[in-house]
C-alpha atoms as a PDB file:
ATOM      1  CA  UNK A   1     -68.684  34.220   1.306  1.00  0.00           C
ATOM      2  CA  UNK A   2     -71.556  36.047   1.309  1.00  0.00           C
ATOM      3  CA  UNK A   3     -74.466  35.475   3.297  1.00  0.00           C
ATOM      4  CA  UNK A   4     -76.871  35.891   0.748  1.00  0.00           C
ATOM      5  CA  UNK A   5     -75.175  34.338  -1.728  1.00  0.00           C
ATOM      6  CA  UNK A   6     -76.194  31.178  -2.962  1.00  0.00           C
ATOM      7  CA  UNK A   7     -73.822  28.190  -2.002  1.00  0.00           C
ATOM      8  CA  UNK A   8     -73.196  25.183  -4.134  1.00  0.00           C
ATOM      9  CA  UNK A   9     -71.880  22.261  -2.203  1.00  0.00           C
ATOM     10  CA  UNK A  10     -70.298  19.107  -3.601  1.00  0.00           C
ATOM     11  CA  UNK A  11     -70.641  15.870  -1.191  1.00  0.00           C
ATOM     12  CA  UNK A  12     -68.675  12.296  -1.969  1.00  0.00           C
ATOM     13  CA  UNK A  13     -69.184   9.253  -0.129  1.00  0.00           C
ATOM     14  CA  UNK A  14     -68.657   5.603  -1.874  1.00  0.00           C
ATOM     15  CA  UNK A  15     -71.036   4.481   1.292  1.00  0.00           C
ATOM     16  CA  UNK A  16     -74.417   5.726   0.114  1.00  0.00           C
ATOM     17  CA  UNK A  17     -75.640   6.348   4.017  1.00  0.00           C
ATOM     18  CA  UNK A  18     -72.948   8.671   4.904  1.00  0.00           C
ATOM     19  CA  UNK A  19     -73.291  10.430   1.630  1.00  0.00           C
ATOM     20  CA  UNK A  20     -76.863  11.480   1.939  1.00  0.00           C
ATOM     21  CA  UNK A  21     -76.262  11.747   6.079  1.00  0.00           C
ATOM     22  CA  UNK A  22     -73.222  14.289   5.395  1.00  0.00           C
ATOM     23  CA  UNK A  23     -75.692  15.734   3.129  1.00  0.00           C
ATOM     24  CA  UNK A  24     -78.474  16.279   5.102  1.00  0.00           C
ATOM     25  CA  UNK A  25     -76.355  17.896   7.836  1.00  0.00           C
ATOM     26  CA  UNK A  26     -75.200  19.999   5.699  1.00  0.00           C
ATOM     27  CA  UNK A  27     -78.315  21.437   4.387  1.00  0.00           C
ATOM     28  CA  UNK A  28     -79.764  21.691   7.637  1.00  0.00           C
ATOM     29  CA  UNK A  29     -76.963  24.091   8.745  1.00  0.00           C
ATOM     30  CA  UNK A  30     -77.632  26.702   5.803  1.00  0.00           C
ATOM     31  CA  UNK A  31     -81.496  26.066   6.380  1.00  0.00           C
ATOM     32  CA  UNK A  32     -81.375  26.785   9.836  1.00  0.00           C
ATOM     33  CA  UNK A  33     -79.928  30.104   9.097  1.00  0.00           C
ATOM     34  CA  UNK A  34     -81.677  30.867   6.210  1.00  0.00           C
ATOM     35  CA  UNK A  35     -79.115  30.232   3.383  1.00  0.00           C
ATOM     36  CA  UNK A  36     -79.865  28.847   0.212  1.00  0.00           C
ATOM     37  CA  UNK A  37     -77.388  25.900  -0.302  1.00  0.00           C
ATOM     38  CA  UNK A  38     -77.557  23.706  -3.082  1.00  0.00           C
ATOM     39  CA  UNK A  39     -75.928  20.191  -2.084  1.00  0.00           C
ATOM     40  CA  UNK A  40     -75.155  17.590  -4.751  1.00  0.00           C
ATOM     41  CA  UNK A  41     -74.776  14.033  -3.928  1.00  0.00           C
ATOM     42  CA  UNK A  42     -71.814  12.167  -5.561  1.00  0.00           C
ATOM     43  CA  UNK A  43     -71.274   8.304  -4.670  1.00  0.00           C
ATOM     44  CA  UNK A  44     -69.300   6.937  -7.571  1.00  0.00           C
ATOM     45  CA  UNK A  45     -65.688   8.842  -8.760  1.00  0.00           C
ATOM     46  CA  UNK A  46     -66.718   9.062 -12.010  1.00  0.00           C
ATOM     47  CA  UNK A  47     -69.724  11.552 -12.015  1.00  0.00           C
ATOM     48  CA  UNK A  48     -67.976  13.587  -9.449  1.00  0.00           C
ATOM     49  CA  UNK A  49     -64.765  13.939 -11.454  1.00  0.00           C
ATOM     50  CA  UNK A  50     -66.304  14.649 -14.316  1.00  0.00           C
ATOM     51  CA  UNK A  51     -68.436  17.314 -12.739  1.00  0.00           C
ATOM     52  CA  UNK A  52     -65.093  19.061 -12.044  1.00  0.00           C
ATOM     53  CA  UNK A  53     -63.266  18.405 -15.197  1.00  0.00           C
ATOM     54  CA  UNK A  54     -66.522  19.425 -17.297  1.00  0.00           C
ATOM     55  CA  UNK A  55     -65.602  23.432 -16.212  1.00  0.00           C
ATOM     56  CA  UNK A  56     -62.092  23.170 -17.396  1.00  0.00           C
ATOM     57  CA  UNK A  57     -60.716  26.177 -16.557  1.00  0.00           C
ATOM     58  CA  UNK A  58     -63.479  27.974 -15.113  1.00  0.00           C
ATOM     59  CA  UNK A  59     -62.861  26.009 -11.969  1.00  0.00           C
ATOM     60  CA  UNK A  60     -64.796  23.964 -10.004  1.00  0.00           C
ATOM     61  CA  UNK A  61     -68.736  24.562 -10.109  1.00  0.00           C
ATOM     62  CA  UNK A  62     -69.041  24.335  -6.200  1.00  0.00           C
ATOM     63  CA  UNK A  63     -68.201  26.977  -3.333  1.00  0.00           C
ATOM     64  CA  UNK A  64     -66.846  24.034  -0.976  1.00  0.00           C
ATOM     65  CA  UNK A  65     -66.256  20.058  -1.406  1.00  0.00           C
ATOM     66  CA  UNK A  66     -66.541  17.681   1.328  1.00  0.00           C
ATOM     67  CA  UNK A  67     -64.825  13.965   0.162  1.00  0.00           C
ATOM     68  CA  UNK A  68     -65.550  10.371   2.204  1.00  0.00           C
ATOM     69  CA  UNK A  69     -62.303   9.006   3.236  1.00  0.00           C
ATOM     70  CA  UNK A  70     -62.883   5.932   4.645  1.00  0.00           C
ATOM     71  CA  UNK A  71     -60.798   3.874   1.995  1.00  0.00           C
ATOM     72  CA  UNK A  72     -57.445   4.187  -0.131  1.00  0.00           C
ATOM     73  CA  UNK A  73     -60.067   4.829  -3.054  1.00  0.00           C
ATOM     74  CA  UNK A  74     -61.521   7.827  -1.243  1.00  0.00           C
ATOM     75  CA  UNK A  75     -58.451   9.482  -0.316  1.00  0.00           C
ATOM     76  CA  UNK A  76     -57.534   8.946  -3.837  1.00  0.00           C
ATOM     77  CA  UNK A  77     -60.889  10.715  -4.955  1.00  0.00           C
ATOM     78  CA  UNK A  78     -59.898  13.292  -2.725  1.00  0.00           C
ATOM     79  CA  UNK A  79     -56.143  13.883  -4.253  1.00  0.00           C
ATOM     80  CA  UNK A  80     -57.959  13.555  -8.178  1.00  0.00           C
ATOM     81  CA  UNK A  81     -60.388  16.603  -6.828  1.00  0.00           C
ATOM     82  CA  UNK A  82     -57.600  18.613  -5.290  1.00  0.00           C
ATOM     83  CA  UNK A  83     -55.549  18.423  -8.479  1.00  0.00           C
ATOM     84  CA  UNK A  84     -58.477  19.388 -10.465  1.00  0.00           C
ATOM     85  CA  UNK A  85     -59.179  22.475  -7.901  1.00  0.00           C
ATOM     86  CA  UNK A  86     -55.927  23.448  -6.055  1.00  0.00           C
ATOM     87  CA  UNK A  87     -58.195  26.369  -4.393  1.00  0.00           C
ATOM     88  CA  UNK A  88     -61.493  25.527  -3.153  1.00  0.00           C
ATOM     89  CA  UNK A  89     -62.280  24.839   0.061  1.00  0.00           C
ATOM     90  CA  UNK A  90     -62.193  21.168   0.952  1.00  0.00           C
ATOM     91  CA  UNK A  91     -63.102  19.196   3.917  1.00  0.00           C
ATOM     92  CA  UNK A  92     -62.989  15.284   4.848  1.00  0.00           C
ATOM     93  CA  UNK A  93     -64.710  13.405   6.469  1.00  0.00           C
ATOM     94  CA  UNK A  94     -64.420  10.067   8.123  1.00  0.00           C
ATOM     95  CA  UNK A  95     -65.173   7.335  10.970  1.00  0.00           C
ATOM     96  CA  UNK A  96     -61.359   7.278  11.760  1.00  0.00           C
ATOM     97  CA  UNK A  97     -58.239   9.586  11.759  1.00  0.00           C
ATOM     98  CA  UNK A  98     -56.013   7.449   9.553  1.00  0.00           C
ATOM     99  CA  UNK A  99     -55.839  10.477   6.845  1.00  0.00           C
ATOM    100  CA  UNK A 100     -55.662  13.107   8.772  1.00  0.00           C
ATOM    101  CA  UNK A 101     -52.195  14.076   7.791  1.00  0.00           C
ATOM    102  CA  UNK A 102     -52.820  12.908   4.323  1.00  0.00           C
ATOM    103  CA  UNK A 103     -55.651  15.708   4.628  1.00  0.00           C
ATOM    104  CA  UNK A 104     -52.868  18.220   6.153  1.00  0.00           C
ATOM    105  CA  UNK A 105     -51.220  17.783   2.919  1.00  0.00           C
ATOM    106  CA  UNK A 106     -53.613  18.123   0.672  1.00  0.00           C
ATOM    107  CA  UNK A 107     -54.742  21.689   2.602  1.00  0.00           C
ATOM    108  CA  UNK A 108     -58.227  20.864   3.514  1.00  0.00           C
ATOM    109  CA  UNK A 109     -59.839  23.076   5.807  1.00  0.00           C
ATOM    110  CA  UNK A 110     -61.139  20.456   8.366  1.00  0.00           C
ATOM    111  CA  UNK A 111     -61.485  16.632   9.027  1.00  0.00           C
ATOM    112  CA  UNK A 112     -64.951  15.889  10.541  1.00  0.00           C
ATOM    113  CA  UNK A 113     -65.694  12.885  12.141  1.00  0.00           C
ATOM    114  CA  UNK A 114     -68.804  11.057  10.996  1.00  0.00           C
ATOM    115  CA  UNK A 115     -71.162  10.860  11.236  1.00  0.00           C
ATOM    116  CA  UNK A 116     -71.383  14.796  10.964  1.00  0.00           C
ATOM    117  CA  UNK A 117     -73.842  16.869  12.683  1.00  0.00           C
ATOM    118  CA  UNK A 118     -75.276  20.438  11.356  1.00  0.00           C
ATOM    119  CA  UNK A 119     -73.064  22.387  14.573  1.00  0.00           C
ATOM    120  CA  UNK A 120     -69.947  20.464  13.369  1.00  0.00           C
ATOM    121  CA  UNK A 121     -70.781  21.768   9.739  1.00  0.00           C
ATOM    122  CA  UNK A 122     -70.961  24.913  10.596  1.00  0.00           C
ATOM    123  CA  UNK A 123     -67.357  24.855  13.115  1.00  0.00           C
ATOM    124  CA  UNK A 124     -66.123  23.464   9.858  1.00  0.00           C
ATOM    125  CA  UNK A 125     -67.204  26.446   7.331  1.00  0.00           C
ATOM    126  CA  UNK A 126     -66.675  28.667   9.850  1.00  0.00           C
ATOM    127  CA  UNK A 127     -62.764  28.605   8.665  1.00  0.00           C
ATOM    128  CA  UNK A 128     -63.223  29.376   5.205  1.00  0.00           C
ATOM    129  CA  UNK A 129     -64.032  32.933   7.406  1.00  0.00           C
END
């Protein structure tokens, strides 16, 4: 990815907090190295699905995902997404390690441990590298 390139970044949290906290870390680790990084806020499936499905085959509309998987309902948001985008880099996060093999399975590229800060954001893109 290039530096200079602007980045589009999906975020999906049922719990409102850790949406906007995930978020916020996120934006403050392109900010603090001057990036432009557009981060959009999902807390319900539906908008974020069809945010995906609207591109069809175009692909996704974001450069990275990172899915709440706190519940059975998120890791099933986070299956729906990967079926939708089989390529994308994807990353969960979570107060416990109860999906972390689910994750393994699904190929994401990390499983961060909320709540997230901006130097854990940036170990996690890192690996797209």
């Amino acid at each position: 990815m290039d530096k200079f390139e602007k980045k589009r970044i999906a975020v999906f949290d049922f719990r409102a907090k850790d949406c906007v906290h995930t978020a916020e870390a996120i934006r403050q680790y392109y900010r603090q190295r001057g990036i432009t990084a557009e981060v959009v806020e999902f807390m319900a499936t539906q908008p974020f699905a069809f945010d995906f499905k609207a591109n069809g085959d175009a692909g996704t509309p974001y450069d990275m995902t990172f899915i709440g998987v706190d519940s059975i309902m998120g890791m099933e948001t986070a299956r729906n997404i990967r079926e939708l985008d089989t390529q994308r880099p994807m990353f969960l996060v979570s107060e416990v390690s109860d999906y972390g093999l689910e994750g393994f399975r699904l190929r994401v590229l990390d499983y961060l441990t909320k709540p997230v800060s901006p130097q854990r954001i940036g170990q996690a893109v890192e690996r797209i590298r």
